[in-house]
N, C-alpha and C. Protein backbone atom coordinates (compact mmCIF):
# COMPACT_ATOMS: atom_id res chain seq x y z
N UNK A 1 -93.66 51.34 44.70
CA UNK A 1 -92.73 50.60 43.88
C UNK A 1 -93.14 50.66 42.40
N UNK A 2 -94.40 50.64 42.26
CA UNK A 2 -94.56 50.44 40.90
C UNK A 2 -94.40 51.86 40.19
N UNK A 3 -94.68 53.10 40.99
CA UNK A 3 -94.66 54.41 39.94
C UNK A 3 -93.13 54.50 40.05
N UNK A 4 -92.34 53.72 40.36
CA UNK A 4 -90.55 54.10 40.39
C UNK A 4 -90.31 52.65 39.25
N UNK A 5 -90.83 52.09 39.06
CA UNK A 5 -90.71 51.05 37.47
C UNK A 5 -91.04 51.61 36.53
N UNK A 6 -92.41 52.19 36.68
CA UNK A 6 -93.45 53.28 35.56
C UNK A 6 -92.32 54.40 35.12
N UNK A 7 -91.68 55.44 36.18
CA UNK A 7 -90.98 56.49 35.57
C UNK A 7 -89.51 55.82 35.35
N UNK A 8 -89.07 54.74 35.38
CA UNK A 8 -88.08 54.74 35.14
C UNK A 8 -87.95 53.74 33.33
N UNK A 9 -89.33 53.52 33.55
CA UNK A 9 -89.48 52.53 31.80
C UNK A 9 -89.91 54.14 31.21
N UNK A 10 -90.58 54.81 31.91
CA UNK A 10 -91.00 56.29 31.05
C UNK A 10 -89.55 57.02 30.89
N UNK A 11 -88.83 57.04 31.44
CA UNK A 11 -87.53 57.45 30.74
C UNK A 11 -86.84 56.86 29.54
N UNK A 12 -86.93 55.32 29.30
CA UNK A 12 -86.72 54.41 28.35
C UNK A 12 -87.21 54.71 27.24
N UNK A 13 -88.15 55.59 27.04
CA UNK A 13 -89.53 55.37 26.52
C UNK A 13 -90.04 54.10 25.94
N UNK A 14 -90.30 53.52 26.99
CA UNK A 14 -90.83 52.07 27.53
C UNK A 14 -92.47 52.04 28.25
N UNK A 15 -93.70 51.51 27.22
CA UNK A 15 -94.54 52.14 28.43
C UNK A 15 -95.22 50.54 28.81
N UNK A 16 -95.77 50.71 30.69
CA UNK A 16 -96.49 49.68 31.22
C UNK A 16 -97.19 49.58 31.09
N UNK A 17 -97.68 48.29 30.40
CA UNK A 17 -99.05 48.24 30.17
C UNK A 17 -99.28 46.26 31.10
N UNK A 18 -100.81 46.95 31.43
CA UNK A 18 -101.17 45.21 32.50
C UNK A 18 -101.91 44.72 31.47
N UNK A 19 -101.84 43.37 31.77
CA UNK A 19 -102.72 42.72 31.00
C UNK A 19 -103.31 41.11 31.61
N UNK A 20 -104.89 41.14 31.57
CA UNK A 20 -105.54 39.91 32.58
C UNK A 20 -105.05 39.76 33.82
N UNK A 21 -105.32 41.39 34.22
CA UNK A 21 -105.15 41.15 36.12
C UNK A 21 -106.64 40.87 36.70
N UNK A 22 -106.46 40.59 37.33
CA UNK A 22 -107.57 39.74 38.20
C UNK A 22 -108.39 40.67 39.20
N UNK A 23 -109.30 41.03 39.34
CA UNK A 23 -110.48 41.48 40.85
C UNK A 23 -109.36 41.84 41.48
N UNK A 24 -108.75 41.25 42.78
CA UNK A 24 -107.84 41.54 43.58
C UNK A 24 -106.76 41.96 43.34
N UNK A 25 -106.56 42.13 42.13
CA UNK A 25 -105.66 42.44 41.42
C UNK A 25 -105.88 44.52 41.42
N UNK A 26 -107.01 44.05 41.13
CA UNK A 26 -107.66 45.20 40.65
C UNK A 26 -107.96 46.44 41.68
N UNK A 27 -108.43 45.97 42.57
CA UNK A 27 -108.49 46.60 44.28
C UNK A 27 -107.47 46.68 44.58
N UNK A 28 -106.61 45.95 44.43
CA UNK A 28 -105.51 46.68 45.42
C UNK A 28 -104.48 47.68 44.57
N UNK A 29 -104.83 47.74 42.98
CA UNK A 29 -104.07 48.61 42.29
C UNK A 29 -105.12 49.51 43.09
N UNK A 30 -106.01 49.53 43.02
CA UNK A 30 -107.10 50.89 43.09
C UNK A 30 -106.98 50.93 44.69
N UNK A 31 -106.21 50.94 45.56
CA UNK A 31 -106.35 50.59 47.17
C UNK A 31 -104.94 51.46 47.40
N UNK A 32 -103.96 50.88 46.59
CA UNK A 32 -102.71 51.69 46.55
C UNK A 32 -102.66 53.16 45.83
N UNK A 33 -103.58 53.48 45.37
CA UNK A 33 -103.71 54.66 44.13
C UNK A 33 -102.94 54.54 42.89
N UNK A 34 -102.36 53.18 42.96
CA UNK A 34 -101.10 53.11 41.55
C UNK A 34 -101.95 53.11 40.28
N UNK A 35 -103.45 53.05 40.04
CA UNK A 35 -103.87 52.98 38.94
C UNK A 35 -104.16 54.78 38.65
N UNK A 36 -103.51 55.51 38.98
CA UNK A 36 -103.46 57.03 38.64
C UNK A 36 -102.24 56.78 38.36
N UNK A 37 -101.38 55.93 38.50
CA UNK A 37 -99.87 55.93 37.75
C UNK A 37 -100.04 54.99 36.59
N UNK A 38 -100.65 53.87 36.26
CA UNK A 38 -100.53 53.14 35.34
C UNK A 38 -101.87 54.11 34.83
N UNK A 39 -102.23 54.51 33.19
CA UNK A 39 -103.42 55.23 32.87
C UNK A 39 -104.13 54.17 32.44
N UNK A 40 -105.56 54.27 32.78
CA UNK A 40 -106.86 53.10 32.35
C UNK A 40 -106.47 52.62 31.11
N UNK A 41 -105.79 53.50 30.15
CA UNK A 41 -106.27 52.87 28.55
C UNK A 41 -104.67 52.11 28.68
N UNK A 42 -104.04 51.72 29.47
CA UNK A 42 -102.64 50.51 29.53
C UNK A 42 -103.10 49.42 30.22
N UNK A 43 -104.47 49.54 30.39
CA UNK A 43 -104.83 48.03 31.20
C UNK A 43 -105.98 47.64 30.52
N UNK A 44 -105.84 46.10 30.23
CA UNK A 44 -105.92 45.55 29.27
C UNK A 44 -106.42 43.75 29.70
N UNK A 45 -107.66 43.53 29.35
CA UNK A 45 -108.48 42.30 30.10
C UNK A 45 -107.87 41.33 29.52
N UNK A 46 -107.54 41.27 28.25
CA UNK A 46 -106.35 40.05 28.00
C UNK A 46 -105.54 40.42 27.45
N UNK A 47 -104.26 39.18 27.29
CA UNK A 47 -103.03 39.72 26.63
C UNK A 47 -103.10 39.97 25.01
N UNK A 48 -104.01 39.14 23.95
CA UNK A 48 -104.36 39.39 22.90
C UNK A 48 -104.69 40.95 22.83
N UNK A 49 -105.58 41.65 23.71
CA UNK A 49 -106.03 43.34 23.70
C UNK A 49 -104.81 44.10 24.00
N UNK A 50 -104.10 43.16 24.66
CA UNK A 50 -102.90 44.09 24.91
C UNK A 50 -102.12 44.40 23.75
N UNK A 51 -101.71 43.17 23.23
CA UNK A 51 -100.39 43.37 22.23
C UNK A 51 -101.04 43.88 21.27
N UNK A 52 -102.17 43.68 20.87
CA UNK A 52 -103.28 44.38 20.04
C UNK A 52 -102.67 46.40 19.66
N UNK A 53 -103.31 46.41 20.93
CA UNK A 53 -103.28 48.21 21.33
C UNK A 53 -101.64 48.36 21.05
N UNK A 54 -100.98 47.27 21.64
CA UNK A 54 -99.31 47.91 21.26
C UNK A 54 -98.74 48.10 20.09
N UNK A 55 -98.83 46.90 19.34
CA UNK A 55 -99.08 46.91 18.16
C UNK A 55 -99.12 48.40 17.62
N UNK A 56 -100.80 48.23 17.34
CA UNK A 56 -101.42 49.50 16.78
C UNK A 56 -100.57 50.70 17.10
N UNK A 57 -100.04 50.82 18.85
CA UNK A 57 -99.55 51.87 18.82
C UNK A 57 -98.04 51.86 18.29
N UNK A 58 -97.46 51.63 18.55
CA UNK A 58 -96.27 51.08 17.82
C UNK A 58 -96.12 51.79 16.22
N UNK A 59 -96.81 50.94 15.45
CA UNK A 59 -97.31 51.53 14.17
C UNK A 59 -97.71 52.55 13.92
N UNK A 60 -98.41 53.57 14.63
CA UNK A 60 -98.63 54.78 15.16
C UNK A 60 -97.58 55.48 14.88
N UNK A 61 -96.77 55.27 16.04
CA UNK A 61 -95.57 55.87 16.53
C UNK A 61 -94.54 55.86 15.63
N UNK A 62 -94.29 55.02 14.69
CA UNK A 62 -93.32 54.79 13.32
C UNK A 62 -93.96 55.48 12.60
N UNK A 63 -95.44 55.53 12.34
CA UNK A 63 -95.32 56.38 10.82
C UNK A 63 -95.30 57.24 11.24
N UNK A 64 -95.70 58.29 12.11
CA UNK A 64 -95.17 59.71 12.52
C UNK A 64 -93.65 59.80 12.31
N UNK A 65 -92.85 58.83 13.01
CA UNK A 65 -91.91 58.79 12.74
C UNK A 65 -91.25 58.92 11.52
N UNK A 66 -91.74 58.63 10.43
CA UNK A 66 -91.53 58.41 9.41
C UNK A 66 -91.44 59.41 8.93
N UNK A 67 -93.00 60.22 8.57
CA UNK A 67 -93.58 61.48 8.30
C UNK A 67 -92.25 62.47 8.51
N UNK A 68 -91.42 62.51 9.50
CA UNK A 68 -90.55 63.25 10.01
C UNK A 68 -89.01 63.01 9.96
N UNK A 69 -88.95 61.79 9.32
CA UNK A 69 -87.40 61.31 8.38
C UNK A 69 -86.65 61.19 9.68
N UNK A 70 -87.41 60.68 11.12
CA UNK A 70 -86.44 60.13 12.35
C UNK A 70 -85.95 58.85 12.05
N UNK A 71 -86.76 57.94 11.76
CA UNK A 71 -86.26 56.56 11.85
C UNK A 71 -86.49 55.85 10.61
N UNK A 72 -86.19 54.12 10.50
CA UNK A 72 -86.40 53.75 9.16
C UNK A 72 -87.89 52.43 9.86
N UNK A 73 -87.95 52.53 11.30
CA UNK A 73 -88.50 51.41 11.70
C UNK A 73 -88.66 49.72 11.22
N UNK A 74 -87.74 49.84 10.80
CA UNK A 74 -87.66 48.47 10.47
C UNK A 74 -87.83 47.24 11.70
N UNK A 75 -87.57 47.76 12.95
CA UNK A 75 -87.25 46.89 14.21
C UNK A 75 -88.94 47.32 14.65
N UNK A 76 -89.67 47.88 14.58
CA UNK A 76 -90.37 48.19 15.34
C UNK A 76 -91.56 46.69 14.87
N UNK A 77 -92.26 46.28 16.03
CA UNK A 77 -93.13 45.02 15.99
C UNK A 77 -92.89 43.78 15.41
């Protein structure tokens, strides 16, 4: 279930990222193999690290954008 949420936000270009999942949380991503669908660097020990990294990437992703006269990003973060 979850790599059919994953490719269907990856079509959005929408990406999943976890944030403060728990031990059991953690095993059973790693029990199901779904953490080869979600990649290590989208999981994230709290939500501050999370929005953090999104953020950052985000901003990333606009000034390239920029660089390349796609967007004006004004909406972005």
């Amino acid at each position: 279930m979850l790599k059919e949420i994953n490719k269907s936000m990856g079509r959005k270009e929408v990406q999943l990222v976890l944030a403060n999942p728990g031990s059991e949380v953690m095993k059973k991503l790693d029990k199901s193999k779904a953490l080869e669908t979600i990649r290590q660097q989208w999981i994230f020990l709290t939500v501050a690290e999370a929005v953090a990294a999104c953020t950052s990437f985000s901003l990333h992703a606009c000034k390239s954008d920029l660089a390349n006269h796609e967007t004006d990003c004004d909406s972005v973060v």
